[in-house]
PDB file of N, CA and C in Angstrom:
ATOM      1  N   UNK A   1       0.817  -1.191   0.000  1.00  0.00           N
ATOM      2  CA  UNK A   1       0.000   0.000   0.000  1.00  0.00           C
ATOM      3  C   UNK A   1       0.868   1.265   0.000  1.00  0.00           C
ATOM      4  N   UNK A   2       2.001   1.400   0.817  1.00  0.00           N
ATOM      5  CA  UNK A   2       3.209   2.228   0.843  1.00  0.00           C
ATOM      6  C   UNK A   2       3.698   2.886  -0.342  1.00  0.00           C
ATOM      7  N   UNK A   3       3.997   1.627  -1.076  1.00  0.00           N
ATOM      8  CA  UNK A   3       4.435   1.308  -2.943  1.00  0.00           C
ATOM      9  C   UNK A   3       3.524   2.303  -3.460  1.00  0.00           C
ATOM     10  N   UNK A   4       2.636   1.992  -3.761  1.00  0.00           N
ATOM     11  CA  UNK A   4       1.143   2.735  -4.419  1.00  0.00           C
ATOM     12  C   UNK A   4       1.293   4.558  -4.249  1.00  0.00           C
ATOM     13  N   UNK A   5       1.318   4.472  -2.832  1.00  0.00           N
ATOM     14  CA  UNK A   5       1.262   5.997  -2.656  1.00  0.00           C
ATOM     15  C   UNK A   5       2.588   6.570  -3.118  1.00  0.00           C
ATOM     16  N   UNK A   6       3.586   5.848  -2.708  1.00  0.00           N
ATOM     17  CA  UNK A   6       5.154   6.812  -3.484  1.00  0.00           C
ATOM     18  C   UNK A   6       4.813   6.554  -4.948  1.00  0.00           C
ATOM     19  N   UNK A   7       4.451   5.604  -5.439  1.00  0.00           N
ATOM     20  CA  UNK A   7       4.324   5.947  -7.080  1.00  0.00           C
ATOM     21  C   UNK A   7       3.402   6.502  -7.387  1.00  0.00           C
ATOM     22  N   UNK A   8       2.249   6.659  -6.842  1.00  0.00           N
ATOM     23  CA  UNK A   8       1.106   8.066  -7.276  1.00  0.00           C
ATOM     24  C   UNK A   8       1.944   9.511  -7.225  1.00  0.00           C
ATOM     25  N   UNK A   9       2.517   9.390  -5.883  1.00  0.00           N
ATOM     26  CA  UNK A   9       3.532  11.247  -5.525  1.00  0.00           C
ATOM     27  C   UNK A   9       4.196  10.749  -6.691  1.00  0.00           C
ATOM     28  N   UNK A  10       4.776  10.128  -7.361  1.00  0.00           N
ATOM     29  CA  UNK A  10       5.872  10.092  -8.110  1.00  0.00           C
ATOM     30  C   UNK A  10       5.569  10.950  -9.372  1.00  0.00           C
ATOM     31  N   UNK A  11       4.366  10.175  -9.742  1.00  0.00           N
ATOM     32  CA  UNK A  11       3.558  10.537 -11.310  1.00  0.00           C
ATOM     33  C   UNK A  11       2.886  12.237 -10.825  1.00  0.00           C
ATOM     34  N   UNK A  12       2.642  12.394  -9.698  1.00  0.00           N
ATOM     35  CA  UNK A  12       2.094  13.741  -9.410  1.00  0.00           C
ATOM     36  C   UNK A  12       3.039  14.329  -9.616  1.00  0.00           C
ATOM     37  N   UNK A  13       3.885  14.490  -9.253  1.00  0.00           N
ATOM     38  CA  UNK A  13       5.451  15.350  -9.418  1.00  0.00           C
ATOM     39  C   UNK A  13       5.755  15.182 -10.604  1.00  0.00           C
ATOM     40  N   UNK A  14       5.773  14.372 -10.854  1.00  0.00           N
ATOM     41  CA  UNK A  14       6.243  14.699 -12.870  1.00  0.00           C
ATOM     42  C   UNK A  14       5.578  15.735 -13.439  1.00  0.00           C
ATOM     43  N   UNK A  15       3.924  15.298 -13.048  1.00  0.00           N
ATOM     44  CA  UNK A  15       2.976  16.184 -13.891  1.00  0.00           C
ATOM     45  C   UNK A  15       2.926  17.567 -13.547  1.00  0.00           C
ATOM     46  N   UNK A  16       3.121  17.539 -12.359  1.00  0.00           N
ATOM     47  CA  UNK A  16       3.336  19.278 -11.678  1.00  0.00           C
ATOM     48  C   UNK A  16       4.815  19.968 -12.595  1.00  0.00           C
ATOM     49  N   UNK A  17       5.571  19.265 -12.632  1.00  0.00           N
ATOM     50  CA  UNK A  17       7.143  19.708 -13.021  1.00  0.00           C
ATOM     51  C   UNK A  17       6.387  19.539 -14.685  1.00  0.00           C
ATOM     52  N   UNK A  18       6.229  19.182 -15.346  1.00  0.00           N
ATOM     53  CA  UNK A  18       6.130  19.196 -16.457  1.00  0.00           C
ATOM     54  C   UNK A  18       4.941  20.610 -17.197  1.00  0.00           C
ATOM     55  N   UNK A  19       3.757  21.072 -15.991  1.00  0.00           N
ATOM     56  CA  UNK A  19       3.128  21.967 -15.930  1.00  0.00           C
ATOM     57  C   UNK A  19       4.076  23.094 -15.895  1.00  0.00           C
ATOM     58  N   UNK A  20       4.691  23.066 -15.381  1.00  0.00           N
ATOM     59  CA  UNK A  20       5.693  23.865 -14.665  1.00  0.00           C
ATOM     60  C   UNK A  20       6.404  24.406 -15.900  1.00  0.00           C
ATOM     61  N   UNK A  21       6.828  23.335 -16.480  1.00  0.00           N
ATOM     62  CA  UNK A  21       7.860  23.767 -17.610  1.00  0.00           C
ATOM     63  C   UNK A  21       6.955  24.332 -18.491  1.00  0.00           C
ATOM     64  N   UNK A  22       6.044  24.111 -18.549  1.00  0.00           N
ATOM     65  CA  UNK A  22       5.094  24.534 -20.119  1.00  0.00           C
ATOM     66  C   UNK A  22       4.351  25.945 -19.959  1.00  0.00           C
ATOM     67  N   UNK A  23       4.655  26.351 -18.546  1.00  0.00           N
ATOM     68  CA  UNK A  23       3.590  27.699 -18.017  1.00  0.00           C
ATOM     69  C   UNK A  23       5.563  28.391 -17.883  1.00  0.00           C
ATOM     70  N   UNK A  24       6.723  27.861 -17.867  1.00  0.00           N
ATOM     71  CA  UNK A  24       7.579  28.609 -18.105  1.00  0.00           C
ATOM     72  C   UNK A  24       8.280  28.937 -19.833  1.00  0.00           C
ATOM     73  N   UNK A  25       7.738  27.803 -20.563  1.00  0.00           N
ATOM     74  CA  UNK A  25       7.962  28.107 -22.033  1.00  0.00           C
ATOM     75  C   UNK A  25       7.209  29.274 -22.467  1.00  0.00           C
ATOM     76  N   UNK A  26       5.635  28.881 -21.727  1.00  0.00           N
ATOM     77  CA  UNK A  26       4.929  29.858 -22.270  1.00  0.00           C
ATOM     78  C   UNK A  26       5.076  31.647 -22.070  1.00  0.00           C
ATOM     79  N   UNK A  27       5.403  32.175 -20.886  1.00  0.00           N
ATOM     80  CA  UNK A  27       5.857  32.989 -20.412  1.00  0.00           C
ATOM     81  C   UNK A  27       6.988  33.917 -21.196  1.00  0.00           C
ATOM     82  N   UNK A  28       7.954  32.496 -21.290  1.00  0.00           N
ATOM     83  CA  UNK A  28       9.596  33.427 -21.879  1.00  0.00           C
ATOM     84  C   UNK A  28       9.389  33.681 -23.796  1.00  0.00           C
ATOM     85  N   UNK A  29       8.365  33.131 -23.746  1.00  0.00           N
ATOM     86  CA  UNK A  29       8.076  33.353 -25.968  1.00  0.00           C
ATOM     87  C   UNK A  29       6.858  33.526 -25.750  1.00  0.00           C
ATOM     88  N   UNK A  30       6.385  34.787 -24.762  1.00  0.00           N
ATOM     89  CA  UNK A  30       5.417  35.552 -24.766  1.00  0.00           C
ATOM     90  C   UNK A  30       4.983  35.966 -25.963  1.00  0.00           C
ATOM     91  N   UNK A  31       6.209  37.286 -26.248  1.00  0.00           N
ATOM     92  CA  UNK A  31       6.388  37.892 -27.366  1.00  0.00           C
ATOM     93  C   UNK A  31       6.767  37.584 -28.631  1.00  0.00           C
ATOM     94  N   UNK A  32       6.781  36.212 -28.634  1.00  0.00           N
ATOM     95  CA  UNK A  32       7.608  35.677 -30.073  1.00  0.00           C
ATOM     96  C   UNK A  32       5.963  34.815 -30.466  1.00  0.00           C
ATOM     97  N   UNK A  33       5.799  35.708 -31.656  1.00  0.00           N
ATOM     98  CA  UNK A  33       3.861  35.100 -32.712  1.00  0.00           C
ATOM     99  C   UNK A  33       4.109  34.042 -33.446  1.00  0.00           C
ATOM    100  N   UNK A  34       5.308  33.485 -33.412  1.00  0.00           N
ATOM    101  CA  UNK A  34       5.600  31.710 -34.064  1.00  0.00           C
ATOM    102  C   UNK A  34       5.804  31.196 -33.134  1.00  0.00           C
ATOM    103  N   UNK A  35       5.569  31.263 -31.666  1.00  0.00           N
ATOM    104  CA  UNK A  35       6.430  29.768 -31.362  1.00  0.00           C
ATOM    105  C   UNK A  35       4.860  29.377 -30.818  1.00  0.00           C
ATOM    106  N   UNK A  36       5.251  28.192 -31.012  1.00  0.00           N
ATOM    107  CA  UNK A  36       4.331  26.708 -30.948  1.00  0.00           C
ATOM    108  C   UNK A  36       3.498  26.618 -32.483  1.00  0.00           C
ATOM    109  N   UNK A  37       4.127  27.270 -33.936  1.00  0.00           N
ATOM    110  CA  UNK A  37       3.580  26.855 -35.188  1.00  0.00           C
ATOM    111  C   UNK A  37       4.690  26.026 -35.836  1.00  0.00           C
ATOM    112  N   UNK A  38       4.310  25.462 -36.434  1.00  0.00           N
ATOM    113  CA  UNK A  38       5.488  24.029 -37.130  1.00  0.00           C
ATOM    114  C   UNK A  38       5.509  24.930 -38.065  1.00  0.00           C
ATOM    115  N   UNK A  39       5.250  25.706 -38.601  1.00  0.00           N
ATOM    116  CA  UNK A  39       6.009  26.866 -39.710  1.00  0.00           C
ATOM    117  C   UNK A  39       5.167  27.002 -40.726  1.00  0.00           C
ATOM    118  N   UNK A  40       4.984  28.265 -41.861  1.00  0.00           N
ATOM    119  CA  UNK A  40       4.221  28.213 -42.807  1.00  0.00           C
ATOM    120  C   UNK A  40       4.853  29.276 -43.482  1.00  0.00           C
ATOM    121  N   UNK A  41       4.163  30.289 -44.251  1.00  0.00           N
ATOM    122  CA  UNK A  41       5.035  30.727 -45.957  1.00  0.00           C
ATOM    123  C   UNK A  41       5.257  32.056 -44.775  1.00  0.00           C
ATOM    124  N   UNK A  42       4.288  32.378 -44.058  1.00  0.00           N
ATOM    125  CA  UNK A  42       5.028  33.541 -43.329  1.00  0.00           C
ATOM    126  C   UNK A  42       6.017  33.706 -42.393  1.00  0.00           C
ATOM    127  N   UNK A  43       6.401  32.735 -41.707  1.00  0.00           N
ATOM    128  CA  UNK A  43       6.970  32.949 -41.177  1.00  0.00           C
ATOM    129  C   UNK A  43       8.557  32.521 -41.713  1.00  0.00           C
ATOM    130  N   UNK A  44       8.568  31.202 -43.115  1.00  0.00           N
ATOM    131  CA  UNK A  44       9.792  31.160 -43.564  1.00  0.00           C
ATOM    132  C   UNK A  44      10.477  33.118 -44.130  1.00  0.00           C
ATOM    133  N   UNK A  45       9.204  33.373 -44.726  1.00  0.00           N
ATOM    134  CA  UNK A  45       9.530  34.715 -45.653  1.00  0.00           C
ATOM    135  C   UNK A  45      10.318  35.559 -44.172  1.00  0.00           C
ATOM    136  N   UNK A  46       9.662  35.902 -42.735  1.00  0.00           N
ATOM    137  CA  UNK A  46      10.358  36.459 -42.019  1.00  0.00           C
ATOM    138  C   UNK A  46      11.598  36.074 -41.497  1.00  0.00           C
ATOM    139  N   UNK A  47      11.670  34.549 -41.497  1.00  0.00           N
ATOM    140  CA  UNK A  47      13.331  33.962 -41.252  1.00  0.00           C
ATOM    141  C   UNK A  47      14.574  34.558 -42.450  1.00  0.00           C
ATOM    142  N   UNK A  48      13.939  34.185 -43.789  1.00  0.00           N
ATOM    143  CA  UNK A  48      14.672  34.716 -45.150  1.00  0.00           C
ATOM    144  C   UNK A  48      15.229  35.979 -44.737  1.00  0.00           C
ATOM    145  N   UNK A  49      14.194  37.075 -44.297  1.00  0.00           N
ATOM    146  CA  UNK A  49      14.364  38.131 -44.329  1.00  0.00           C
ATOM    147  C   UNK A  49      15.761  38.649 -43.377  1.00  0.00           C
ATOM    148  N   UNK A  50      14.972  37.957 -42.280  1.00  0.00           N
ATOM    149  CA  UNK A  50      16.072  38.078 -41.114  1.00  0.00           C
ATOM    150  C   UNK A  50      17.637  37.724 -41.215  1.00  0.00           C
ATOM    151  N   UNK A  51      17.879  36.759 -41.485  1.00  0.00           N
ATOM    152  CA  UNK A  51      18.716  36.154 -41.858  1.00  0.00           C
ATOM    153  C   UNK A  51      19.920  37.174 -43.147  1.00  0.00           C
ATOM    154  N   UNK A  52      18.894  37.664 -44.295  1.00  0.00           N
ATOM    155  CA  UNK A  52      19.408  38.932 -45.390  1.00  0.00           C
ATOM    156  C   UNK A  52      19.780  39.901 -44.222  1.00  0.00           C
ATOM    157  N   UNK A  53      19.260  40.134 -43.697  1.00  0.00           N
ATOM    158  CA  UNK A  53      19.865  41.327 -42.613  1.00  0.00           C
ATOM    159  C   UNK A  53      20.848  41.345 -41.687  1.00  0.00           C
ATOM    160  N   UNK A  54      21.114  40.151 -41.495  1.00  0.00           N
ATOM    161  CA  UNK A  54      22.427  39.638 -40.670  1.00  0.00           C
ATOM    162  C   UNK A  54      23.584  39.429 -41.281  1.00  0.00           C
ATOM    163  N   UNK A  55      22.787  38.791 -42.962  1.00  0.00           N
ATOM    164  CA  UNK A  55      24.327  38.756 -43.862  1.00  0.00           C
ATOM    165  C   UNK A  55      24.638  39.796 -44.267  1.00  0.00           C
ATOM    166  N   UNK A  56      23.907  40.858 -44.407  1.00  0.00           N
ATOM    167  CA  UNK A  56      23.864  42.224 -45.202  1.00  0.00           C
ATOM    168  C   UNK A  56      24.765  43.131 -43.895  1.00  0.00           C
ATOM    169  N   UNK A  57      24.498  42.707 -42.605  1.00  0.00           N
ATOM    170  CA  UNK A  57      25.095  43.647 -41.583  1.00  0.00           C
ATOM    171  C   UNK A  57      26.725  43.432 -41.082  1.00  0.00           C
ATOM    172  N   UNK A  58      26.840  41.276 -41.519  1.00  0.00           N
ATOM    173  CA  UNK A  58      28.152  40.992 -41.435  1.00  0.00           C
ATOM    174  C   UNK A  58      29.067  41.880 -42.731  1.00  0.00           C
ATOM    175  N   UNK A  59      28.542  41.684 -43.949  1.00  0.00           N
ATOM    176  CA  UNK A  59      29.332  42.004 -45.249  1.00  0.00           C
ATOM    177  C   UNK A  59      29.498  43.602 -45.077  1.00  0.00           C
ATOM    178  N   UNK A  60      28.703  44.084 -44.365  1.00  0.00           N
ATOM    179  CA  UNK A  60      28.826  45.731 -44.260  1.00  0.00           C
ATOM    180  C   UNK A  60      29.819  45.562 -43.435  1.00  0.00           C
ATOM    181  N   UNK A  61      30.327  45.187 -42.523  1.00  0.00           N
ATOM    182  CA  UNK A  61      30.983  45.166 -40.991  1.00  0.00           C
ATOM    183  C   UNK A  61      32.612  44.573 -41.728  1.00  0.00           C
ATOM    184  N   UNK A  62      32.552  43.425 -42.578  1.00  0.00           N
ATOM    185  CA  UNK A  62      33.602  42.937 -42.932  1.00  0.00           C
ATOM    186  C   UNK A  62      34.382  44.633 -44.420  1.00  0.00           C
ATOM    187  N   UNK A  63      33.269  45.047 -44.885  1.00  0.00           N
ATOM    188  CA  UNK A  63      33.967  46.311 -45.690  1.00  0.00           C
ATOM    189  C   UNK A  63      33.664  47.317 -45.180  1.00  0.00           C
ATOM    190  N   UNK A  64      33.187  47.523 -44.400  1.00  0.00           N
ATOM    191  CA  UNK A  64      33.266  48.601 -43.747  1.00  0.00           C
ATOM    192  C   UNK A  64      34.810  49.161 -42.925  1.00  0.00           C
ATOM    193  N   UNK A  65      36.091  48.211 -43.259  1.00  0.00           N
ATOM    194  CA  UNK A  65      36.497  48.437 -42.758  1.00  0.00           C
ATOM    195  C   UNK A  65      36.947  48.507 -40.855  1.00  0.00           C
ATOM    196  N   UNK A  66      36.582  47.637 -40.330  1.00  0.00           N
ATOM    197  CA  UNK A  66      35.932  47.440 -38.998  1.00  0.00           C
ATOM    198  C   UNK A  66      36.965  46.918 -38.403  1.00  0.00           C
ATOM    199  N   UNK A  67      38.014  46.734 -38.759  1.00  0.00           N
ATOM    200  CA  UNK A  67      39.613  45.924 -38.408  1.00  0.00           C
ATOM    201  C   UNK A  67      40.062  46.112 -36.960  1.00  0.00           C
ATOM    202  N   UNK A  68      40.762  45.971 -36.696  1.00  0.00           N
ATOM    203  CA  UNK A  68      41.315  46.139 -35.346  1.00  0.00           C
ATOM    204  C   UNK A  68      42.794  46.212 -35.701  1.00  0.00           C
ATOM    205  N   UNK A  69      43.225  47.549 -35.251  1.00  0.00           N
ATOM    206  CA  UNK A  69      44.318  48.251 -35.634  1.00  0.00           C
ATOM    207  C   UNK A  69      44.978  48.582 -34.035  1.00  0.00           C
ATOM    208  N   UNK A  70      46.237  48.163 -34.282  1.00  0.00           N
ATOM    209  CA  UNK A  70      47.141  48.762 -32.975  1.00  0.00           C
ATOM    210  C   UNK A  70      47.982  49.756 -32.915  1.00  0.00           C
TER     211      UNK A  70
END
């Protein structure tokens, strides 16, 4: 009977900790309007985009002259 009750607390505690994690995912990608979508044409087009802007900001940064001079 002992058995029973530590493995009920057992499975309760998982499920609490696992609540737990999903009310803390949810929280920290408040602000982010894709997360929890497996992806679609809008949001690849905003990755594309993003991504052009990072290469566009490295290639500026690499001629821009940006060296490190002593």
């Amino acid at each position: 009977m002992v058995l029973q009750y530590i493995i009920v607390g057992l499975i309760l505690l998982a499920a609490l900790l696992y609540v737990a994690y999903l009310i803390r995912e949810t929280i920290c990608h408040a602000n982010d309007k894709c997360y929890g979508c497996a992806g679609c044409a809008i949001h690849d087009r905003l990755k594309r985009k993003r991504c052009k802007a990072e290469k566009d900001a490295q290639t500026k940064g690499a001629k821009g002259g940006l060296s490190k001079s002593s």
